[in-house]
N, C-alpha and C. Protein backbone atom coordinates (compact mmCIF):
# COMPACT_ATOMS: atom_id res chain seq x y z
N UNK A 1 0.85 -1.18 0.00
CA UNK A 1 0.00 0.00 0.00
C UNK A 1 0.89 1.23 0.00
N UNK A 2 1.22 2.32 -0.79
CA UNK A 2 1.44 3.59 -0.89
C UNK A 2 0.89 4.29 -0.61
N UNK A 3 -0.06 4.30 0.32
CA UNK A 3 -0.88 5.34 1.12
C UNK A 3 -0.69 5.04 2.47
N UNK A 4 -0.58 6.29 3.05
CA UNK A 4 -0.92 6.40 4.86
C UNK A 4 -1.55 7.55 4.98
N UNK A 5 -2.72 6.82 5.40
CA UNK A 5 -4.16 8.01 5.91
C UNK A 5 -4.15 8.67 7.39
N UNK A 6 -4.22 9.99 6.89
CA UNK A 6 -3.67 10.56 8.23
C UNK A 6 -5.13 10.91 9.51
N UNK A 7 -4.60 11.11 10.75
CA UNK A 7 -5.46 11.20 11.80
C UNK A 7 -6.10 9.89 11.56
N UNK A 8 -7.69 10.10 11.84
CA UNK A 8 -8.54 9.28 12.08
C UNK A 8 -9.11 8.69 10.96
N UNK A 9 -8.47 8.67 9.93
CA UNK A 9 -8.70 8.38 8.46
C UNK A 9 -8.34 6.61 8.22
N UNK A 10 -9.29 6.00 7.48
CA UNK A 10 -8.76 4.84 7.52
C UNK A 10 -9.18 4.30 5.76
N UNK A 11 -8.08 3.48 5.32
CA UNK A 11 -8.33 2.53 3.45
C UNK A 11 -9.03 1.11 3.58
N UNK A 12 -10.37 1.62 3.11
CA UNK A 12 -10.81 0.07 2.93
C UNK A 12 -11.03 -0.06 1.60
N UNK A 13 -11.11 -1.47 1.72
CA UNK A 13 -11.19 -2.11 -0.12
C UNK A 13 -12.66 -2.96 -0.20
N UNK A 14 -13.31 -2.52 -0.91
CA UNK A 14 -14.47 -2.94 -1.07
C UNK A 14 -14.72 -4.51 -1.47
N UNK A 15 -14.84 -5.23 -0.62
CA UNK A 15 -15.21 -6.66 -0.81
C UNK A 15 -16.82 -6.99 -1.81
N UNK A 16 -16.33 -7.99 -2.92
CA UNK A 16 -17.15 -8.48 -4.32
C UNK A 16 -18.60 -9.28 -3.37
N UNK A 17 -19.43 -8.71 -3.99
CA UNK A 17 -20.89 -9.03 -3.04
C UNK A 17 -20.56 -10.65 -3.61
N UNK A 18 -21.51 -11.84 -3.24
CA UNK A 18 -21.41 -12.88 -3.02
C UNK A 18 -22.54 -13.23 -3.99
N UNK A 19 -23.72 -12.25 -4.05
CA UNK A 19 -24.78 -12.58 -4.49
C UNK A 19 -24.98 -12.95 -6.13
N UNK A 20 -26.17 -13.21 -6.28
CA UNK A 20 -26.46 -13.65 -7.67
C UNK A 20 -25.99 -12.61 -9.00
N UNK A 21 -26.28 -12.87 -9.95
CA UNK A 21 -25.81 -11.96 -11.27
C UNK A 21 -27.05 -11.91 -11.45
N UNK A 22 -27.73 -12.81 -11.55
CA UNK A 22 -28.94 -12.86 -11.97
C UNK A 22 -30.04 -12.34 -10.93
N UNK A 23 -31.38 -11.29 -11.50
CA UNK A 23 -32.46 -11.17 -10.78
C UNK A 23 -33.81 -11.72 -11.58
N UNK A 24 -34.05 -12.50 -11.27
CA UNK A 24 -35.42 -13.16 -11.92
C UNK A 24 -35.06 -13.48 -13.47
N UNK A 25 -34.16 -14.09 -13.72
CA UNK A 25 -33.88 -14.27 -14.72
C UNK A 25 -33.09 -13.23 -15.78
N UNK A 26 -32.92 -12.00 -15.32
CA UNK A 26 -32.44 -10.96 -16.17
C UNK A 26 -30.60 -10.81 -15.46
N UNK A 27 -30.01 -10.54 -16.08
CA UNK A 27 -28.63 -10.19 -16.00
C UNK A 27 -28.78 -8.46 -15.64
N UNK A 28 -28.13 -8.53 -14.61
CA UNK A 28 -27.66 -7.33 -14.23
C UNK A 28 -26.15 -6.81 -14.38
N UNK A 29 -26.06 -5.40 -15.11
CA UNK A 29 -24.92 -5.20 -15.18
C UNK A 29 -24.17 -4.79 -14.05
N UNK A 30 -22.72 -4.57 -14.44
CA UNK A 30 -22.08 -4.04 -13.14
C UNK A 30 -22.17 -3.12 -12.80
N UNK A 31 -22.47 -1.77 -13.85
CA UNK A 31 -23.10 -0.26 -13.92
C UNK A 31 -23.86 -0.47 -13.16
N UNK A 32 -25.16 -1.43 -13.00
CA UNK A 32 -26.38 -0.70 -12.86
C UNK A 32 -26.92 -1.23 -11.47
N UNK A 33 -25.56 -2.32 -10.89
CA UNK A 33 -25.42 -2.84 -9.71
C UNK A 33 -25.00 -1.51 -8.42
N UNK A 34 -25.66 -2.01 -7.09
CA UNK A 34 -25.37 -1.04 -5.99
C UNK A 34 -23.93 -1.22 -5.69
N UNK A 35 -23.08 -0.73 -5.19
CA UNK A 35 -21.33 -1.00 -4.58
C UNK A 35 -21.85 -1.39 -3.00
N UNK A 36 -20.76 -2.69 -2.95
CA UNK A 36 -21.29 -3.88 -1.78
C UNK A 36 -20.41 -2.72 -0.58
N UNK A 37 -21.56 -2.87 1.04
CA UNK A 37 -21.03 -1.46 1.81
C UNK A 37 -20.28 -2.52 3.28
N UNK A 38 -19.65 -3.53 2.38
CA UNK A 38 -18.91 -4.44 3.21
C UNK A 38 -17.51 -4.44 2.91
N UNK A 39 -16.44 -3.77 3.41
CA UNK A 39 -15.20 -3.84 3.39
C UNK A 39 -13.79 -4.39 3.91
N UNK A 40 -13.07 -4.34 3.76
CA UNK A 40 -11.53 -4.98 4.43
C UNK A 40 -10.72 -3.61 4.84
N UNK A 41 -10.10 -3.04 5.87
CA UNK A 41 -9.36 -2.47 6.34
C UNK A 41 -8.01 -2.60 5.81
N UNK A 42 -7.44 -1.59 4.98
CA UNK A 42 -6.01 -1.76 4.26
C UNK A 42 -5.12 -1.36 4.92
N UNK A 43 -5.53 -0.02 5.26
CA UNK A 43 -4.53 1.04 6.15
C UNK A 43 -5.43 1.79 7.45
N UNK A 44 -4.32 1.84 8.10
CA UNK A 44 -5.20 3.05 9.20
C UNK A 44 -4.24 3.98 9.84
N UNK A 45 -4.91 5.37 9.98
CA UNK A 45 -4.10 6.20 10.56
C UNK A 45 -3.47 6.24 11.63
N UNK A 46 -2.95 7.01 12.79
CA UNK A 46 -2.50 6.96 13.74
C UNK A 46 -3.56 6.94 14.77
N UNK A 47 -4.45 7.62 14.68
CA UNK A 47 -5.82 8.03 15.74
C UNK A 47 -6.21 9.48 15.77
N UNK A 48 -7.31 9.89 16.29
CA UNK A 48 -7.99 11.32 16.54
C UNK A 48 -6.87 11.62 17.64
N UNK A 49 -6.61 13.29 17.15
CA UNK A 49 -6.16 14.22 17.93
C UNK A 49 -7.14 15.67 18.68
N UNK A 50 -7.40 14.89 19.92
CA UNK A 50 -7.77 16.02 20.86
C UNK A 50 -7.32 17.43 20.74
N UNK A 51 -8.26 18.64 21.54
CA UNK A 51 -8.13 19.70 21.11
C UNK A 51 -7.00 20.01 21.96
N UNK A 52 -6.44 19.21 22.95
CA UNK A 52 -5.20 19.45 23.84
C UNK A 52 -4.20 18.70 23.50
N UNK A 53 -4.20 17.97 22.47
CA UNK A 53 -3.20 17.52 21.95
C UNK A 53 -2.61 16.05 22.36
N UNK A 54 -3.72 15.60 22.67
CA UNK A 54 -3.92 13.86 22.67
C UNK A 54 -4.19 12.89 21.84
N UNK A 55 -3.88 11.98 21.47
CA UNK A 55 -3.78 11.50 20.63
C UNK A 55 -4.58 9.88 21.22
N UNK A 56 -5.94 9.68 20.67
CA UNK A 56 -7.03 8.37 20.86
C UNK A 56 -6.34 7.31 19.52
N UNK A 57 -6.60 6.37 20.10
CA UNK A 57 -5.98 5.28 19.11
C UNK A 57 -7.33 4.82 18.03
N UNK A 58 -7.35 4.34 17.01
CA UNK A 58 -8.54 3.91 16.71
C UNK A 58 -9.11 1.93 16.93
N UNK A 59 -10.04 2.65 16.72
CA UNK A 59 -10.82 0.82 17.35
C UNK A 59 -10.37 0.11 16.00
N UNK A 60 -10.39 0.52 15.06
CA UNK A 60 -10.97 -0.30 13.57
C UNK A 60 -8.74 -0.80 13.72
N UNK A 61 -8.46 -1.93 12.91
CA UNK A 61 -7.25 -2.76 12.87
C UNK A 61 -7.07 -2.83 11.61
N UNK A 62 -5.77 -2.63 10.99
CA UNK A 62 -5.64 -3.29 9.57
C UNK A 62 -5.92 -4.76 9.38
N UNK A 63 -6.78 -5.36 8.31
CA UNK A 63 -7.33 -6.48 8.37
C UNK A 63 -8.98 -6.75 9.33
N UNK A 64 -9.06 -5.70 9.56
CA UNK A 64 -10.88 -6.41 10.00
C UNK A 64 -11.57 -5.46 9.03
N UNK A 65 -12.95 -6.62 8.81
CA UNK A 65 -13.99 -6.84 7.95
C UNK A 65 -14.96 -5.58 8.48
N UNK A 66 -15.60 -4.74 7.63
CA UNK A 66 -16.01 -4.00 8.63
C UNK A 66 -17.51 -3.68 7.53
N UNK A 67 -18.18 -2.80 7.74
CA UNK A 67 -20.05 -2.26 7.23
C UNK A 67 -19.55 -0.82 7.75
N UNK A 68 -20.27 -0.24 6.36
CA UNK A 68 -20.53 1.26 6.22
C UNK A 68 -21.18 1.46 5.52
N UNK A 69 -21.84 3.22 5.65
CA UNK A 69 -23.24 3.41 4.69
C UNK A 69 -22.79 3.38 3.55
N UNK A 70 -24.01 3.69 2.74
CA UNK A 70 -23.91 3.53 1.52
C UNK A 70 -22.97 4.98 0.70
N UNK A 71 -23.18 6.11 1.34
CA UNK A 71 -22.50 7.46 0.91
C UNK A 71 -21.17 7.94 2.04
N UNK A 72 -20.31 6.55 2.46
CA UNK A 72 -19.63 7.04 3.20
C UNK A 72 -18.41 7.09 2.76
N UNK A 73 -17.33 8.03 2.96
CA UNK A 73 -15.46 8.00 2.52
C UNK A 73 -16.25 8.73 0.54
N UNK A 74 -14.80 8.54 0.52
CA UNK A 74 -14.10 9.09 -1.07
C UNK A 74 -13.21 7.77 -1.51
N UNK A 75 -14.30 7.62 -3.00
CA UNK A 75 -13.74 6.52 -3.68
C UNK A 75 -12.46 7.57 -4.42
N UNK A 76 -10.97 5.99 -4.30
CA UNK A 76 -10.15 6.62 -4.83
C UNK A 76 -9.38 5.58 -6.14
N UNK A 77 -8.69 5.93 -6.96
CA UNK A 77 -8.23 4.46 -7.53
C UNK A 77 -6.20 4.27 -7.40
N UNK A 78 -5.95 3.12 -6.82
CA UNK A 78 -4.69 3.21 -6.92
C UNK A 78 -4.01 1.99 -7.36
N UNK A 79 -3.29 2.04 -8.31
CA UNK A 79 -2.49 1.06 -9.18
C UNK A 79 -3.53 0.24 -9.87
N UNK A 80 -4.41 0.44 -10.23
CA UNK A 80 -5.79 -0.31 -10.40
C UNK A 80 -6.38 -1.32 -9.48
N UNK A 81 -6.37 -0.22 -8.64
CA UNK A 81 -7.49 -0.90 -7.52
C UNK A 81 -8.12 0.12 -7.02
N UNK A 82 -9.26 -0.11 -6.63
CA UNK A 82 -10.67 1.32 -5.95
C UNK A 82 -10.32 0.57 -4.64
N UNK A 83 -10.78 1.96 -3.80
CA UNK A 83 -10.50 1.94 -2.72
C UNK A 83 -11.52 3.02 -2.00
N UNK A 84 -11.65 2.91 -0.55
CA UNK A 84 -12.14 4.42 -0.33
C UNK A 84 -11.76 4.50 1.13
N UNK A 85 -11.47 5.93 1.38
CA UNK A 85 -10.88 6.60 2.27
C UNK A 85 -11.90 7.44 3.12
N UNK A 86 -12.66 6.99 4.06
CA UNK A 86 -13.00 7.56 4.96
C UNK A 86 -13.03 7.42 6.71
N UNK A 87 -13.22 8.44 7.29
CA UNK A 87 -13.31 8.62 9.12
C UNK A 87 -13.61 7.48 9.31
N UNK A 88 -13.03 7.01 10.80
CA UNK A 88 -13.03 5.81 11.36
C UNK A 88 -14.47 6.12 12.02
N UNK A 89 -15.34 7.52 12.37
CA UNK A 89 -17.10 7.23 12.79
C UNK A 89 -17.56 6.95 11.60
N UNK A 90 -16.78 7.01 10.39
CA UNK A 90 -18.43 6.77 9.63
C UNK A 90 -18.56 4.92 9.34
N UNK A 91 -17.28 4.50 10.09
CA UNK A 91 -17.81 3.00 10.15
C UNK A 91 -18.82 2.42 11.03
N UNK A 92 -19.89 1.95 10.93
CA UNK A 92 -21.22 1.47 11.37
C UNK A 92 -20.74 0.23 12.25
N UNK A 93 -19.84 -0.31 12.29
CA UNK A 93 -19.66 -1.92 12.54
C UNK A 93 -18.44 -2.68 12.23
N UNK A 94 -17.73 -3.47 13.37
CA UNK A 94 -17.04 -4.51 12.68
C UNK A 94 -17.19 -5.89 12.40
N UNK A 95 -17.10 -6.66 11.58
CA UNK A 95 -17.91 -7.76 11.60
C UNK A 95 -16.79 -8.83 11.92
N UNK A 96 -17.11 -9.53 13.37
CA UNK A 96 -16.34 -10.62 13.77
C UNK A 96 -15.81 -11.61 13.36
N UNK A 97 -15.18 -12.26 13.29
CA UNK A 97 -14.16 -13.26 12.78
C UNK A 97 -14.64 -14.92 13.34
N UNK A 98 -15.43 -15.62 12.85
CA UNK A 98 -15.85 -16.84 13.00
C UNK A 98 -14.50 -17.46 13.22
């Protein structure tokens, strides 16, 4: 990875939905498909900096599976790969490790 996201900023990579191609028999394209709001943690920043100059670690880990909304971070593309870069609140959830 050639990125390090600063503060409370964290790179996830959008994990390939699982689901069908097909809806009732019709093929759906990839255009016209929603982007799956289930991701992998690439990078993470250092943590939020307090207004006194503290420094909070973040919860989210490089490598956990995590859920976010649907309009959350800035899609980016690097070496041909999408990615998106947003705040460690606008993650909703981490999803546990069976």
């Amino acid at each position: 990875m050639n990125i390090r996201p600063l503060y409370d900023r964290i790179v996830v990579k959008r994990l390939a939905d699982q689901g069908e191609q097909k809806v009732g028999g019709l093929f759906i394209p990839d255009t016209a498909k929603e982007k799956p709001q289930e991701g992998e943690v690439v990078a993470v920043g250092k943590g939020k900096r307090l207004d006194d100059g503290k420094l909070i670690p973040l919860d989210v880990a490089v490598g956990d599976r995590i859920l976010f909304g649907k309009y959350s971070g800035s899609d980016i593309k690097m070496d041909g790969n999408e990615y998106l870069i947003m705040r460690e609140d606008e993650v909703l959830g981490v999803i546990a490790k069976k």
